[in-house]
N, C-alpha and C. Protein backbone atom coordinates (compact mmCIF):
# COMPACT_ATOMS: atom_id res chain seq x y z
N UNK A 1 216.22 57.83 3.54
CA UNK A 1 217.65 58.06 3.64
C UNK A 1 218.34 57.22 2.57
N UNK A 2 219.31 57.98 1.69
CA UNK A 2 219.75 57.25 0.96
C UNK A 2 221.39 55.73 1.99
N UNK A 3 221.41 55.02 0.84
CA UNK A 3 221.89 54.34 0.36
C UNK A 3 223.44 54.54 1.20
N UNK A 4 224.21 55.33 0.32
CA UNK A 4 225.15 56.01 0.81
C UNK A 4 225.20 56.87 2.17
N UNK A 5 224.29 57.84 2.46
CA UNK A 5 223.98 58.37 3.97
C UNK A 5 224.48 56.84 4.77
N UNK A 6 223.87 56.09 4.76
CA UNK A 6 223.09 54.98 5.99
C UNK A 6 225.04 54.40 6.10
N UNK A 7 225.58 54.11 4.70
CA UNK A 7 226.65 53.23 4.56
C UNK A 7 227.87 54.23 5.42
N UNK A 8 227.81 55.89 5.38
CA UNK A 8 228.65 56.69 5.83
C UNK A 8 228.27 56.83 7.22
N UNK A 9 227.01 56.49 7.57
CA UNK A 9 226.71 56.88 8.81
C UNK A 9 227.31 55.52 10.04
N UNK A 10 226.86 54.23 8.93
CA UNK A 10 227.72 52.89 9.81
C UNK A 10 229.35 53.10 9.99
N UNK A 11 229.58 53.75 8.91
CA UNK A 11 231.51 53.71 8.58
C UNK A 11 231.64 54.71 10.18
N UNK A 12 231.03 56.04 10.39
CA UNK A 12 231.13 56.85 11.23
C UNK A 12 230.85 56.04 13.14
N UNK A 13 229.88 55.26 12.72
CA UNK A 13 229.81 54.22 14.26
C UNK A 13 231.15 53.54 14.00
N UNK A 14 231.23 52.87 13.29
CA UNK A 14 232.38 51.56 13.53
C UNK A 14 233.97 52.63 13.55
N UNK A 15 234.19 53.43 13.37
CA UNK A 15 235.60 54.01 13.50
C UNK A 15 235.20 54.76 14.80
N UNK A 16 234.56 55.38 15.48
CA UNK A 16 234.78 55.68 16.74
C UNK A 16 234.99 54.13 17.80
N UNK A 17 233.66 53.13 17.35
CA UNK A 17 234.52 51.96 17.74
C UNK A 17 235.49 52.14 18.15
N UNK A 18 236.29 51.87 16.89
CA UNK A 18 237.71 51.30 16.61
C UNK A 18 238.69 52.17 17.48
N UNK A 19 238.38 53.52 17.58
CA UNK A 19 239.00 54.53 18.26
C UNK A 19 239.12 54.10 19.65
N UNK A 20 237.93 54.42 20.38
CA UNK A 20 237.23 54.28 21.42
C UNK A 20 237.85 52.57 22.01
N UNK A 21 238.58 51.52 21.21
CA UNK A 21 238.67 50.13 21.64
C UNK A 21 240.31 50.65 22.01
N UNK A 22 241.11 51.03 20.51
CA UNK A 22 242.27 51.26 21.23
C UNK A 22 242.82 52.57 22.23
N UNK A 23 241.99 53.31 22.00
CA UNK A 23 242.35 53.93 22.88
C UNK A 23 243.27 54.05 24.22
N UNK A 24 244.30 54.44 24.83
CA UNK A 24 245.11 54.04 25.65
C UNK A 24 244.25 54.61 27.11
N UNK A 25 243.80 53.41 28.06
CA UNK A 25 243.42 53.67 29.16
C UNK A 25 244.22 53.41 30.33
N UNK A 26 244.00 54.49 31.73
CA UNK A 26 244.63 54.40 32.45
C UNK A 26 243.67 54.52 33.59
N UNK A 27 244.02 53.47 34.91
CA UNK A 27 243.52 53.80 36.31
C UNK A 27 244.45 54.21 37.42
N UNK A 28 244.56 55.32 38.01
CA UNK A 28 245.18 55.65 39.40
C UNK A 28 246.54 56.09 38.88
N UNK A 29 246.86 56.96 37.61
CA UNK A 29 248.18 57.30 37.04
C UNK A 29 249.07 55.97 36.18
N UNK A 30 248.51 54.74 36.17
CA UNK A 30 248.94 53.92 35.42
C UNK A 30 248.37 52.95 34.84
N UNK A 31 249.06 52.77 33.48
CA UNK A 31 248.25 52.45 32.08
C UNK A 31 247.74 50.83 32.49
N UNK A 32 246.84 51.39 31.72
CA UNK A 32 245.39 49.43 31.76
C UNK A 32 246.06 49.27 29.98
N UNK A 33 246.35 49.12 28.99
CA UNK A 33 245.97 48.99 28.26
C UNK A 33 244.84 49.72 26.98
N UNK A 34 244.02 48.94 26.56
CA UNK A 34 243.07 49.55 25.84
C UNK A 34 241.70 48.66 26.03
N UNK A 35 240.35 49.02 25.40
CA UNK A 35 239.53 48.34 25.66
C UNK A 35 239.49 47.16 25.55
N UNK A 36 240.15 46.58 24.26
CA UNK A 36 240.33 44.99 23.96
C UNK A 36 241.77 44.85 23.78
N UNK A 37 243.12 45.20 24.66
CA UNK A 37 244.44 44.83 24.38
C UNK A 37 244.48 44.75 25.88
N UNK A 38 244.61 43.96 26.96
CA UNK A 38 245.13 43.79 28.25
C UNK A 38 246.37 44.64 28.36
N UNK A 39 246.91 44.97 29.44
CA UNK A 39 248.13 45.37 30.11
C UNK A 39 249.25 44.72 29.81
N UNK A 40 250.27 44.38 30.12
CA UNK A 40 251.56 43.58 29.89
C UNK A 40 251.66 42.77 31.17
N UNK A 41 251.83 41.52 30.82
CA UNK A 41 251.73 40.93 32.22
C UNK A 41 252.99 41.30 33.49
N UNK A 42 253.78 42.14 32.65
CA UNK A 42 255.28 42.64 33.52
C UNK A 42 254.44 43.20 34.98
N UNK A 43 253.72 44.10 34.29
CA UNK A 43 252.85 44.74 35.43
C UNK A 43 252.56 44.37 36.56
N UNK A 44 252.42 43.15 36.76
CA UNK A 44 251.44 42.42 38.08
C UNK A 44 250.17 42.26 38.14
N UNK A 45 250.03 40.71 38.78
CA UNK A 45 248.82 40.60 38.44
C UNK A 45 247.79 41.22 39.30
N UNK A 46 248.17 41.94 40.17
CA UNK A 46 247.26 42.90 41.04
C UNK A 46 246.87 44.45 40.25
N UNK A 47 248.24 44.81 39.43
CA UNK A 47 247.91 45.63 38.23
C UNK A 47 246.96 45.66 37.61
N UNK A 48 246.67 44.15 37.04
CA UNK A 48 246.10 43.90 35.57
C UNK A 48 244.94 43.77 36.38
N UNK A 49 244.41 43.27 37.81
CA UNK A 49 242.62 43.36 38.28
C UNK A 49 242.29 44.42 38.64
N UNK A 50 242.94 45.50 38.88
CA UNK A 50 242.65 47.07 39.03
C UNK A 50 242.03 47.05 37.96
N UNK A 51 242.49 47.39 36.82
CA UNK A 51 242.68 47.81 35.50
C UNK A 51 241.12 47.15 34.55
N UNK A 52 240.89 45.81 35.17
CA UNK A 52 239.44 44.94 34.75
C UNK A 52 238.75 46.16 34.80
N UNK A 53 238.36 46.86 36.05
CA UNK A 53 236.86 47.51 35.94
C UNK A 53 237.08 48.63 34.86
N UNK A 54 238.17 49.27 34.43
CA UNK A 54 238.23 50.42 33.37
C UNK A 54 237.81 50.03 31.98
N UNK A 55 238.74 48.43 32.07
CA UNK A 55 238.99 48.02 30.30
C UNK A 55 236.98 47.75 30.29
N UNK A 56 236.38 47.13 31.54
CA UNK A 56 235.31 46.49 31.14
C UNK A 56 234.41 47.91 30.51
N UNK A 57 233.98 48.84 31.90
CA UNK A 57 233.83 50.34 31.01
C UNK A 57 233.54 50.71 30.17
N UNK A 58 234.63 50.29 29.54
CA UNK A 58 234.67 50.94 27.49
C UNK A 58 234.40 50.04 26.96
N UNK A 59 234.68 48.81 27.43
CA UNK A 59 234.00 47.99 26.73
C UNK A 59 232.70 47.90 26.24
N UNK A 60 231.58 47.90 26.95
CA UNK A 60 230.84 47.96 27.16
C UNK A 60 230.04 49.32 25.49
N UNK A 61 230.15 50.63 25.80
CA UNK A 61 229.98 51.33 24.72
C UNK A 61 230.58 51.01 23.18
N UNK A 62 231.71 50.66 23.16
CA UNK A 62 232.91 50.10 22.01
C UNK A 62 232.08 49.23 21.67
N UNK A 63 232.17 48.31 22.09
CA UNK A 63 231.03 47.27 21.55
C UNK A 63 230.11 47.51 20.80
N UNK A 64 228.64 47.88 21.66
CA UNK A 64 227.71 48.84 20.73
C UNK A 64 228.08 49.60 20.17
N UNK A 65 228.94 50.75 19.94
CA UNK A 65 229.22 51.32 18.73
C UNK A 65 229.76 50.63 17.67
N UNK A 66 230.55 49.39 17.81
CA UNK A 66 230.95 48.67 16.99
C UNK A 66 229.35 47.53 16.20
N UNK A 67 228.49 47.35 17.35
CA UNK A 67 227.50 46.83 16.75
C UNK A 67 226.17 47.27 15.98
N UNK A 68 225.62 48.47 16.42
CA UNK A 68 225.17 49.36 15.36
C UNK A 68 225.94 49.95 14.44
N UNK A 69 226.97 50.27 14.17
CA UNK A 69 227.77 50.90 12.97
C UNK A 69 227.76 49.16 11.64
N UNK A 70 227.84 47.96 12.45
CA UNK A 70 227.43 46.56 11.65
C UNK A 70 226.42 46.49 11.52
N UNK A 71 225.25 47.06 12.16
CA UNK A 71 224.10 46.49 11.74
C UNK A 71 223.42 47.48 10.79
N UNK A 72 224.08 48.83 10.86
CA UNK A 72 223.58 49.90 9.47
C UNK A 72 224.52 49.62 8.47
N UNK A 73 225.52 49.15 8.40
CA UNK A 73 225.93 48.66 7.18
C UNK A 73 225.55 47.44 6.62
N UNK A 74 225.08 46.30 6.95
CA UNK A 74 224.07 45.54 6.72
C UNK A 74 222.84 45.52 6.60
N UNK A 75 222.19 46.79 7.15
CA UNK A 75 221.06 47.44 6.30
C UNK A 75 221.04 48.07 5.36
N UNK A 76 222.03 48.86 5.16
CA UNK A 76 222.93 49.61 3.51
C UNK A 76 222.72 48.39 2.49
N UNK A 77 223.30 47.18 2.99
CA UNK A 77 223.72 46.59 2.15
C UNK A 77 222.76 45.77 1.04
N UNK A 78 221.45 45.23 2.15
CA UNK A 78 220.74 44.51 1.95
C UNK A 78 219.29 45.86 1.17
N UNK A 79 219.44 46.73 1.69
CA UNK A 79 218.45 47.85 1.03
C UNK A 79 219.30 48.24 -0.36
N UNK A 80 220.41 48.21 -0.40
CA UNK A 80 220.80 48.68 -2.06
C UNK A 80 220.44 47.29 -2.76
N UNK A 81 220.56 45.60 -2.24
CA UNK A 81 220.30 44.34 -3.28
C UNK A 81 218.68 44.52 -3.36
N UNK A 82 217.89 45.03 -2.23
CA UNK A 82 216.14 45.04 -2.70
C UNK A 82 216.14 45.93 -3.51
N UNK A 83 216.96 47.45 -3.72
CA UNK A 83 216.42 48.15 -4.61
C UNK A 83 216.97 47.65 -6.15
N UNK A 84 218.06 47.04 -6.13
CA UNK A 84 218.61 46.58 -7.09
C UNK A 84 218.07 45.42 -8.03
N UNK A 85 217.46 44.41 -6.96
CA UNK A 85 216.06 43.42 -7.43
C UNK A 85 214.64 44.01 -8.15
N UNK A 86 214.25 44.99 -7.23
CA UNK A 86 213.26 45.50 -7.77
C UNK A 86 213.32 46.72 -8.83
N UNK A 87 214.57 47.22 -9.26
CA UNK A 87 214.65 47.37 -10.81
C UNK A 87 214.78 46.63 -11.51
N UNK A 88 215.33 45.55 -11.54
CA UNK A 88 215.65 44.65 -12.37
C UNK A 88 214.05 43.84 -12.84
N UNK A 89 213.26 44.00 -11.72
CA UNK A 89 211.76 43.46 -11.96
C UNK A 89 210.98 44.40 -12.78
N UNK A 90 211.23 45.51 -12.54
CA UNK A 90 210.96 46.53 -13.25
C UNK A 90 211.23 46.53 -14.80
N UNK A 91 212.49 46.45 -15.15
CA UNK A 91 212.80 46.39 -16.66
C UNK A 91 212.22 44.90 -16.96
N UNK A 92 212.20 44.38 -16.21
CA UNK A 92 211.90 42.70 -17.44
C UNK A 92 210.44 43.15 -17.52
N UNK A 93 209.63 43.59 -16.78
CA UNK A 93 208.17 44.00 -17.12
C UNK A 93 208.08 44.86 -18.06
N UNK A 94 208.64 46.01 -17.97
CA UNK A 94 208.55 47.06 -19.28
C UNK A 94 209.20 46.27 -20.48
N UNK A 95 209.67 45.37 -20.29
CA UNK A 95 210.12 44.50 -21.59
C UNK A 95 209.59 43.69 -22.22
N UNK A 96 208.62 42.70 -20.89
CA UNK A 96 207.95 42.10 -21.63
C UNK A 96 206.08 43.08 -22.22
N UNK A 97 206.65 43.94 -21.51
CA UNK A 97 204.95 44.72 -22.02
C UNK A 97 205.15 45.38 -23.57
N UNK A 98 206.46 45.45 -23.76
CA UNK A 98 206.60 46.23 -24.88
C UNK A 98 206.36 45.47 -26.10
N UNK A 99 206.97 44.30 -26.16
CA UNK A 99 206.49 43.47 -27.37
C UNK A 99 205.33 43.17 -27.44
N UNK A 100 204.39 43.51 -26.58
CA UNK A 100 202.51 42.87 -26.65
C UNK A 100 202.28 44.44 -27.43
N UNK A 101 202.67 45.51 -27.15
CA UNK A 101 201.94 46.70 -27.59
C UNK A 101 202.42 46.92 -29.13
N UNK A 102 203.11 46.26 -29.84
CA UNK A 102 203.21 46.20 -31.41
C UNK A 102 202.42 46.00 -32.18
């Protein structure tokens, strides 16, 4: 898989993330917030412990999608510097082989 695939395929995890975090959630006809933004404390605080088991929920997936979409872009990243090393090893060898064959 190239390079680019792997880097579009992390960009594609981490924005559903991102989606999936703010997203506006609701329990029993009224709003929780989002996965990582709490409620407004206007609400009550009997509001806002309803609302725990939903935000936790999404949490839960958001997360991992947020953490594999990081960990294939840090495999993108680190597989384009090995391939990038090992050309570079490449030309200094064909370089130094070339001046012996004169």
């Amino acid at each position: 898989m190239s390079i680019r695939a792997i880097a579009f395929i992390a960009f594609l995890f981490i924005g559903a993330g991102v989606l999936a975090g703010v997203m506006p959630l609701t329990e029993g006809g009224s709003e929780c917030g989002s996965a990582f933004i709490s409620p407004s404390l206007s609400a009550g605080q009997d509001h806002v412990n309803e609302c725990e088991d939903v935000r936790n929920l999404v949490q839960i997936p958001t997360t991992i999608l947020l953490a594999v979409g990081g960990v294939l872009l840090l495999a993108a990243f680190f597989l384009d510097v090995r391939l990038t090393v090992e050309r570079h090893r490449r030309e200094e060898q064909q370089q130094s082989a070339a001046p012996g064959d004169s």
